[in-house]
PDB file of N, CA and C in Angstrom:
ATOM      1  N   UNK A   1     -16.465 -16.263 -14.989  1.00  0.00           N
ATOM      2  CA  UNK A   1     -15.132 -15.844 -15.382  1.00  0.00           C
ATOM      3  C   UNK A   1     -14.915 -14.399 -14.910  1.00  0.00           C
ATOM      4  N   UNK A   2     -13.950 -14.689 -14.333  1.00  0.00           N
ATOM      5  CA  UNK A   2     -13.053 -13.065 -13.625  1.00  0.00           C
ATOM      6  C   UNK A   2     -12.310 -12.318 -14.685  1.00  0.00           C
ATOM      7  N   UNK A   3     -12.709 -10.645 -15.146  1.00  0.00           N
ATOM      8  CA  UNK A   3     -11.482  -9.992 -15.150  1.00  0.00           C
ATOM      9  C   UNK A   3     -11.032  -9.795 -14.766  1.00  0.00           C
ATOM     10  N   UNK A   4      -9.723  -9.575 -14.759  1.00  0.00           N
ATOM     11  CA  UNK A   4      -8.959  -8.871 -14.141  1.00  0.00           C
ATOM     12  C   UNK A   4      -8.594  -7.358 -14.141  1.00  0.00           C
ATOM     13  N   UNK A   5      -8.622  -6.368 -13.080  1.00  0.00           N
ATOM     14  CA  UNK A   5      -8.100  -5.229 -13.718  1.00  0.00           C
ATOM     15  C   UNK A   5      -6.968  -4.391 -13.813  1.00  0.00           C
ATOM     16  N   UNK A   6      -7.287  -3.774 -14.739  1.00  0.00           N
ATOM     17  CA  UNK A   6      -6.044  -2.921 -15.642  1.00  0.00           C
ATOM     18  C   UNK A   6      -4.686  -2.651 -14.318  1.00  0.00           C
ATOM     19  N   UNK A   7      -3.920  -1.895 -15.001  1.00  0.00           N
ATOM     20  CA  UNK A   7      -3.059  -1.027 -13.546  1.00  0.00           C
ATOM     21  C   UNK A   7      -3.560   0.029 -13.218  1.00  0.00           C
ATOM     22  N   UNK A   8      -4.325   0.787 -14.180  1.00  0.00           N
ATOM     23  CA  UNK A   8      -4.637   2.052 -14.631  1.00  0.00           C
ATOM     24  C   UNK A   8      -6.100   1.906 -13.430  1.00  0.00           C
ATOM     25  N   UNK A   9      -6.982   0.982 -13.559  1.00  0.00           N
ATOM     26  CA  UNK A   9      -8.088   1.002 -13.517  1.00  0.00           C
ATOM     27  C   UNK A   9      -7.883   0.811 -11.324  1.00  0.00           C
ATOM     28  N   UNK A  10      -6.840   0.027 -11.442  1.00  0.00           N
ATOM     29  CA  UNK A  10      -6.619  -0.618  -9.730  1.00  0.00           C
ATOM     30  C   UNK A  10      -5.811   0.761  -9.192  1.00  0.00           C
ATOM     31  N   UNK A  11      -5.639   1.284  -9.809  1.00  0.00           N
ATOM     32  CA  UNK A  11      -5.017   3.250  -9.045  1.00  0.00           C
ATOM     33  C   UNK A  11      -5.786   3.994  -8.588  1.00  0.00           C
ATOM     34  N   UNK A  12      -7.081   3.693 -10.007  1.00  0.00           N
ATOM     35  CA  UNK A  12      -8.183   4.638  -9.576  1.00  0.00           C
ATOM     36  C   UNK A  12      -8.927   4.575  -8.399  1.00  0.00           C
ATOM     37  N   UNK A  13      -8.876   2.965  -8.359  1.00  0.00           N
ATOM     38  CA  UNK A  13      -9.806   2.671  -6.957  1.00  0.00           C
ATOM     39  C   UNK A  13      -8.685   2.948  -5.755  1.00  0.00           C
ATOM     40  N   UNK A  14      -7.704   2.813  -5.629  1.00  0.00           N
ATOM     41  CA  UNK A  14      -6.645   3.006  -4.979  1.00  0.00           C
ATOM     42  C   UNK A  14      -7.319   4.448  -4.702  1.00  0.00           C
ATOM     43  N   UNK A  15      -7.023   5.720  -5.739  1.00  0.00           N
ATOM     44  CA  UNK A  15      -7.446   6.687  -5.311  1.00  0.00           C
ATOM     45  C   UNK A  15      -8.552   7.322  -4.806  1.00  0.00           C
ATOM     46  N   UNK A  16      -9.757   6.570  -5.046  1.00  0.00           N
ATOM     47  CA  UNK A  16     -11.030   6.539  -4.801  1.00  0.00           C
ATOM     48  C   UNK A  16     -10.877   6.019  -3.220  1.00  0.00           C
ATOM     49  N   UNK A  17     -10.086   5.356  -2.757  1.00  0.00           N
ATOM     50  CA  UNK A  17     -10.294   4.766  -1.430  1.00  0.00           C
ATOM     51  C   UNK A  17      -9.283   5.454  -0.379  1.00  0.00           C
ATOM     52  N   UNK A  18      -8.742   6.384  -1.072  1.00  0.00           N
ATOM     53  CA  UNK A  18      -7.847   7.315  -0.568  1.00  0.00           C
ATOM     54  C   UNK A  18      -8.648   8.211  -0.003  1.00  0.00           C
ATOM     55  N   UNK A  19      -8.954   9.102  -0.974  1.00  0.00           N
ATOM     56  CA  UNK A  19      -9.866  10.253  -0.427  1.00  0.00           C
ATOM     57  C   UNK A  19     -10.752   9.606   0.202  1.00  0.00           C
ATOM     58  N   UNK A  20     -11.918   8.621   0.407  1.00  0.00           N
ATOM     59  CA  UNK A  20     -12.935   8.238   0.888  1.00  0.00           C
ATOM     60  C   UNK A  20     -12.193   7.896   2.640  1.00  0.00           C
ATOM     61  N   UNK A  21     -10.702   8.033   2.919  1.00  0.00           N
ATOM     62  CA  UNK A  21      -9.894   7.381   4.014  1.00  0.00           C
ATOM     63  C   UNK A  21     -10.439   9.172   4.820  1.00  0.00           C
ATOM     64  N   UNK A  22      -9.510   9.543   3.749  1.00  0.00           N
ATOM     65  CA  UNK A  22      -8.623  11.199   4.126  1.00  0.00           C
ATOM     66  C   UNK A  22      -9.985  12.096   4.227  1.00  0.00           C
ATOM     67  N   UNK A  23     -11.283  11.933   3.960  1.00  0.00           N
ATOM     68  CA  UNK A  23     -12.559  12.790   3.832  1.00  0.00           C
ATOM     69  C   UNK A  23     -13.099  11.971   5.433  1.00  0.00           C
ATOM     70  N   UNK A  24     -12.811  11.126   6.136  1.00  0.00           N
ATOM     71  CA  UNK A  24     -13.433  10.176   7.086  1.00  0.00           C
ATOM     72  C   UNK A  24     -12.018  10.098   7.984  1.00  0.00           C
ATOM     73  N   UNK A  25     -10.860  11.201   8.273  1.00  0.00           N
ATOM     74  CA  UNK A  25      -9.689  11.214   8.405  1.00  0.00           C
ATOM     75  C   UNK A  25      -9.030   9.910   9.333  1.00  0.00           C
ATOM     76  N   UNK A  26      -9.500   8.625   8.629  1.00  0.00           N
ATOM     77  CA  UNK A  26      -8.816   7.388   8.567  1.00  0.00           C
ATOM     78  C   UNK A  26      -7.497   7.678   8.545  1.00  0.00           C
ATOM     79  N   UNK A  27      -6.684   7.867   9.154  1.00  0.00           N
ATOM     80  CA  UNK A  27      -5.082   8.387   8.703  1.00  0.00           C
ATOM     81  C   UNK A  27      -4.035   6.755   8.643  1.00  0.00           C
ATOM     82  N   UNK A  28      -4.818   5.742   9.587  1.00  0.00           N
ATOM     83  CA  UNK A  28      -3.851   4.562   9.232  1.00  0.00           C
ATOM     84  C   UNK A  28      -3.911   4.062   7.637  1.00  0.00           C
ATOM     85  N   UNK A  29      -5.501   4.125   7.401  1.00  0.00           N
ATOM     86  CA  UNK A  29      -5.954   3.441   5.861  1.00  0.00           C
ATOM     87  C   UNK A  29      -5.384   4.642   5.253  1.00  0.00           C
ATOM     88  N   UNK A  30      -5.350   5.475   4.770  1.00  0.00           N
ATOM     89  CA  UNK A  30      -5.141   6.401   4.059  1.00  0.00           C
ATOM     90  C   UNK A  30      -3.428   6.509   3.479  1.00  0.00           C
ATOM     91  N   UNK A  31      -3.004   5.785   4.860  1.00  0.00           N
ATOM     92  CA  UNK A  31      -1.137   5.803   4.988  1.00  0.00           C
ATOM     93  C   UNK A  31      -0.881   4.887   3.854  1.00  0.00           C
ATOM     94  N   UNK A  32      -1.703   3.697   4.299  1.00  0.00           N
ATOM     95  CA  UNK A  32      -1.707   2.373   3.755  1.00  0.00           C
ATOM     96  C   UNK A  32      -2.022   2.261   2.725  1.00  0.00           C
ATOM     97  N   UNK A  33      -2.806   3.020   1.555  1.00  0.00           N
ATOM     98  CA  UNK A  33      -3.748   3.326   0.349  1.00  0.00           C
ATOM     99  C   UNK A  33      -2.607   4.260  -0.298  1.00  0.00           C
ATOM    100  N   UNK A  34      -1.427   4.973   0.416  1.00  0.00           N
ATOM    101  CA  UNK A  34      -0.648   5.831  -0.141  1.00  0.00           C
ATOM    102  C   UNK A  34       0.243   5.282  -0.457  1.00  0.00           C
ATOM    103  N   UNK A  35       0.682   4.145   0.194  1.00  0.00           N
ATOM    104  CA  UNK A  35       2.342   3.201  -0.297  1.00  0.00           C
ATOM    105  C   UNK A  35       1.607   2.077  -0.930  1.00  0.00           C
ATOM    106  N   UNK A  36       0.569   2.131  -1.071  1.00  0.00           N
ATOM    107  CA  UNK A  36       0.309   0.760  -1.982  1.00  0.00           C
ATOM    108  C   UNK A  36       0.110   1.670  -3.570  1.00  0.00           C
ATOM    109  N   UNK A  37      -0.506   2.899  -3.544  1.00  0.00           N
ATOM    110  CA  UNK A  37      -0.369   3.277  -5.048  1.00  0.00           C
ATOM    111  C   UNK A  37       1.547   3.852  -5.070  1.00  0.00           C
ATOM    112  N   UNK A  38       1.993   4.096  -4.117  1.00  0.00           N
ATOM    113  CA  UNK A  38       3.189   4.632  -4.700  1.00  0.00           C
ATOM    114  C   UNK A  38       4.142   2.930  -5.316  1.00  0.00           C
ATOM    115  N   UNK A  39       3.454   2.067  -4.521  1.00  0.00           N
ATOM    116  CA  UNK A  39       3.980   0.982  -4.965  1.00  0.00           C
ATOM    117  C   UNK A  39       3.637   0.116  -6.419  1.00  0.00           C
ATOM    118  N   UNK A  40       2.335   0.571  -6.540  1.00  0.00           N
ATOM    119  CA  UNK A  40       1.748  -0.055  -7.762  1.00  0.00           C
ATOM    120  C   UNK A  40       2.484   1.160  -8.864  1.00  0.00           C
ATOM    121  N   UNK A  41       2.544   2.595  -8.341  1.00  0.00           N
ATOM    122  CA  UNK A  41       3.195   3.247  -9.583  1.00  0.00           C
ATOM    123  C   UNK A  41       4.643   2.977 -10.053  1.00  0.00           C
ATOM    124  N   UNK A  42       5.498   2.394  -8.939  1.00  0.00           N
ATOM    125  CA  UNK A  42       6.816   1.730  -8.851  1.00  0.00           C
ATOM    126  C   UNK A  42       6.755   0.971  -9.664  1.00  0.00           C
ATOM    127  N   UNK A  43       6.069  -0.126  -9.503  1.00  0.00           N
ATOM    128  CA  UNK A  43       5.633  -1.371 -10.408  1.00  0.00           C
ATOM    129  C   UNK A  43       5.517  -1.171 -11.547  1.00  0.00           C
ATOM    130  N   UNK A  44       4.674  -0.013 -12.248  1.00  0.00           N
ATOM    131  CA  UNK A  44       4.472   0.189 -13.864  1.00  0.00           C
ATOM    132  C   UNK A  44       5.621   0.784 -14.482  1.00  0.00           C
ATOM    133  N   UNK A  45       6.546   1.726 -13.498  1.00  0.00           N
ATOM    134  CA  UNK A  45       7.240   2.245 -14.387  1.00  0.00           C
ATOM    135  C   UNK A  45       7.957   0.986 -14.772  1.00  0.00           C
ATOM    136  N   UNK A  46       8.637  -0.063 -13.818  1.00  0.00           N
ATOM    137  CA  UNK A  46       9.475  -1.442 -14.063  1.00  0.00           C
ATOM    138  C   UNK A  46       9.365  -2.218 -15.229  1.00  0.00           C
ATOM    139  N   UNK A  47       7.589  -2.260 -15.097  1.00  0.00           N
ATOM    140  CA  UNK A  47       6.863  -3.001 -16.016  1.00  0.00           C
ATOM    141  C   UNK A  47       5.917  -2.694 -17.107  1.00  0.00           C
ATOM    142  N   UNK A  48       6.376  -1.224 -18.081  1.00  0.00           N
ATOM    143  CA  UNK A  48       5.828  -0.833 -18.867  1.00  0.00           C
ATOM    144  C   UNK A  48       4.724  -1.669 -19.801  1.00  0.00           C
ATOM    145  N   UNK A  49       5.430  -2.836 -19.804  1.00  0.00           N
ATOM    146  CA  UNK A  49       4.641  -3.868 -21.016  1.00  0.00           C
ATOM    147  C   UNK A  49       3.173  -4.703 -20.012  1.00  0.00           C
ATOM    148  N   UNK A  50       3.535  -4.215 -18.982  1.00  0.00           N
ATOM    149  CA  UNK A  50       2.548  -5.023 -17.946  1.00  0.00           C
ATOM    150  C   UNK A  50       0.680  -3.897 -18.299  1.00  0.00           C
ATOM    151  N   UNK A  51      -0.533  -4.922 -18.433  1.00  0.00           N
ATOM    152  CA  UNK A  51      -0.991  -3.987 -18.627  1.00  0.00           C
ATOM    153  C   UNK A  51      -2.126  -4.516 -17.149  1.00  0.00           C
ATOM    154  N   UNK A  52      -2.360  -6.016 -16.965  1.00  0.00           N
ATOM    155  CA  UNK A  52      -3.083  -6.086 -16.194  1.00  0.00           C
ATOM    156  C   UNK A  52      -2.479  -5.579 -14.137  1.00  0.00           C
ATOM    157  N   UNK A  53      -3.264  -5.661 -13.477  1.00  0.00           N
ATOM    158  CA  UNK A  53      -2.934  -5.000 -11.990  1.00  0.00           C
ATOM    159  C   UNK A  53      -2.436  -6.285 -11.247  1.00  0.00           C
ATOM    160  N   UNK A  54      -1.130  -6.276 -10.865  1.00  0.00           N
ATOM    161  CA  UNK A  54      -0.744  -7.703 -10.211  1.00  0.00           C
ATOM    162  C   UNK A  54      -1.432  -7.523  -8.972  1.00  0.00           C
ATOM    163  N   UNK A  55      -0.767  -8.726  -8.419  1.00  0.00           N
ATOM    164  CA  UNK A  55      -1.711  -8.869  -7.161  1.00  0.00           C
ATOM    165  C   UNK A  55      -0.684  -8.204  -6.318  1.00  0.00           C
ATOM    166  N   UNK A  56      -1.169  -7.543  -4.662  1.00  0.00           N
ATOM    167  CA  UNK A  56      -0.291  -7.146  -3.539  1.00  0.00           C
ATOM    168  C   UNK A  56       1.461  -7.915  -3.772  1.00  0.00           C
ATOM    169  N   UNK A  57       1.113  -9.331  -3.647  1.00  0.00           N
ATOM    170  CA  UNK A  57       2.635 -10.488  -3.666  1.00  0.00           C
ATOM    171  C   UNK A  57       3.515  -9.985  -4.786  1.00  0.00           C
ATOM    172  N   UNK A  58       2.695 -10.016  -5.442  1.00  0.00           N
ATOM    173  CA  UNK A  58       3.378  -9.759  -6.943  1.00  0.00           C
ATOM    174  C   UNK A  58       4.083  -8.245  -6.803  1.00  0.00           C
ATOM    175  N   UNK A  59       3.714  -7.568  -5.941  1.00  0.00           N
ATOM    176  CA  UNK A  59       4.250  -6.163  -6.319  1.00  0.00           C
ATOM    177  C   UNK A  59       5.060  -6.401  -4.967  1.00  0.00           C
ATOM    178  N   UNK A  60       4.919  -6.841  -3.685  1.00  0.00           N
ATOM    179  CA  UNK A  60       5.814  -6.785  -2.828  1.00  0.00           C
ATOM    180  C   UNK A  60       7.349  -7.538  -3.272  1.00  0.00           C
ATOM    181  N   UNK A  61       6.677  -8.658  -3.955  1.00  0.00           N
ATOM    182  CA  UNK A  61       8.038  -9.290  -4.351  1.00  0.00           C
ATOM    183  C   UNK A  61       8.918  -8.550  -5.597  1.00  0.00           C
ATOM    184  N   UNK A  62       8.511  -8.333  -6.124  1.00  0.00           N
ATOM    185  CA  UNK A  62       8.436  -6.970  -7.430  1.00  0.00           C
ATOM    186  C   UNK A  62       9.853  -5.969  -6.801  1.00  0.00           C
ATOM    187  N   UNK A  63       9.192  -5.618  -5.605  1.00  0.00           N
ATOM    188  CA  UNK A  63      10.356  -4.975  -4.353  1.00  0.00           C
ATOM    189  C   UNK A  63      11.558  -5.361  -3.726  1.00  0.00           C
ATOM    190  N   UNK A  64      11.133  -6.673  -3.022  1.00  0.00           N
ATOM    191  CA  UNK A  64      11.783  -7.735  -2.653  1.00  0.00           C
ATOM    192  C   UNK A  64      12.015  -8.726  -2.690  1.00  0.00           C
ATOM    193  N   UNK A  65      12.832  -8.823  -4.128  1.00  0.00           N
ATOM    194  CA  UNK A  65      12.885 -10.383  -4.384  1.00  0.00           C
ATOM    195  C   UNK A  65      14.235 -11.310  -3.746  1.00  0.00           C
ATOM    196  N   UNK A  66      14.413 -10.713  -2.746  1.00  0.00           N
ATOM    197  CA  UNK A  66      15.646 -11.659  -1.882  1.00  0.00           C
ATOM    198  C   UNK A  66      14.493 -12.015  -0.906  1.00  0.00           C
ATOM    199  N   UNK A  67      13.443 -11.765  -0.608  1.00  0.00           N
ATOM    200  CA  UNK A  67      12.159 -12.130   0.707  1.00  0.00           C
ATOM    201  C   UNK A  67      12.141 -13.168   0.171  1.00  0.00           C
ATOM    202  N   UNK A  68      12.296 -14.064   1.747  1.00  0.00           N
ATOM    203  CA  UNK A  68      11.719 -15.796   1.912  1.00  0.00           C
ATOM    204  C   UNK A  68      10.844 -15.756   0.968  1.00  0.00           C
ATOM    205  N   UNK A  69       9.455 -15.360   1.303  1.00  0.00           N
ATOM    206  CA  UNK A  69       8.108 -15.127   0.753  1.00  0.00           C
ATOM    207  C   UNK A  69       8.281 -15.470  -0.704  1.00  0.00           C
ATOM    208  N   UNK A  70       9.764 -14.719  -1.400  1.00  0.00           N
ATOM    209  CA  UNK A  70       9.649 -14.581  -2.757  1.00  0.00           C
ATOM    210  C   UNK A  70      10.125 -15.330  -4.182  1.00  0.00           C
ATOM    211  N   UNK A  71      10.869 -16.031  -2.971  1.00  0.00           N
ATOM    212  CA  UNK A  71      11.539 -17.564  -3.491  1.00  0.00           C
ATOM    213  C   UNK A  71      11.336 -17.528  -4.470  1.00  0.00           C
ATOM    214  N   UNK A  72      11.858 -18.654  -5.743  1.00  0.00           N
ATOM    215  CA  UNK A  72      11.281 -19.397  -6.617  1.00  0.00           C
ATOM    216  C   UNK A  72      12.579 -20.557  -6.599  1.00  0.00           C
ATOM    217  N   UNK A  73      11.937 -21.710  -6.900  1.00  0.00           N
ATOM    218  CA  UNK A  73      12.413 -22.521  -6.802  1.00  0.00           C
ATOM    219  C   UNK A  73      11.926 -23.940  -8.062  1.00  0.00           C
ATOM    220  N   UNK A  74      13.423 -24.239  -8.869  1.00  0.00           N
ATOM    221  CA  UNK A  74      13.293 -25.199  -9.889  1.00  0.00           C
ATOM    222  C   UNK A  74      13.405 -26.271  -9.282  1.00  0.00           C
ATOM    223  N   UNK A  75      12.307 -27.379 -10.221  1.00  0.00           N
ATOM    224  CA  UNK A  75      12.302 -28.561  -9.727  1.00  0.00           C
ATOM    225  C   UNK A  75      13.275 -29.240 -10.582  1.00  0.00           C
TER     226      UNK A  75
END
């Protein structure tokens, strides 16, 4: 059985993999590690009551929910 983690806890590593980019001056990963926490911080303010870390989809669609990708559809 998988936990899952926090939002709090998926930032840190976010930030942990930041500097580990920007200390090894990775500048594409580092770009990429920077709009995914500005995106996950987007996400919490939306979703105060949210405590676990959605997945990438979940936060892109979170963004863009007119994206094909983001459909939902009743049967």
């Amino acid at each position: 059985m998988s936990t899952m983690a926090s939002i709090t806890d998926q930032l840190q590593s976010y930030r942990s993999a930041l500097a580990e980019a920007q200390s090894r001056g990775d500048q594409a990963i580092a770009r990429k590690l920077e709009q995914q926490i500005l995106e996950l911080e987007a996400f919490q303010q939306r979703h105060p009551e949210e405590a676990e870390a959605p997945t990438p989809l979940e936060v892109f669609c979170d963004l863009n929910p007119s994206n094909i990708n983001c459909r939902v559809y009743d049967d």
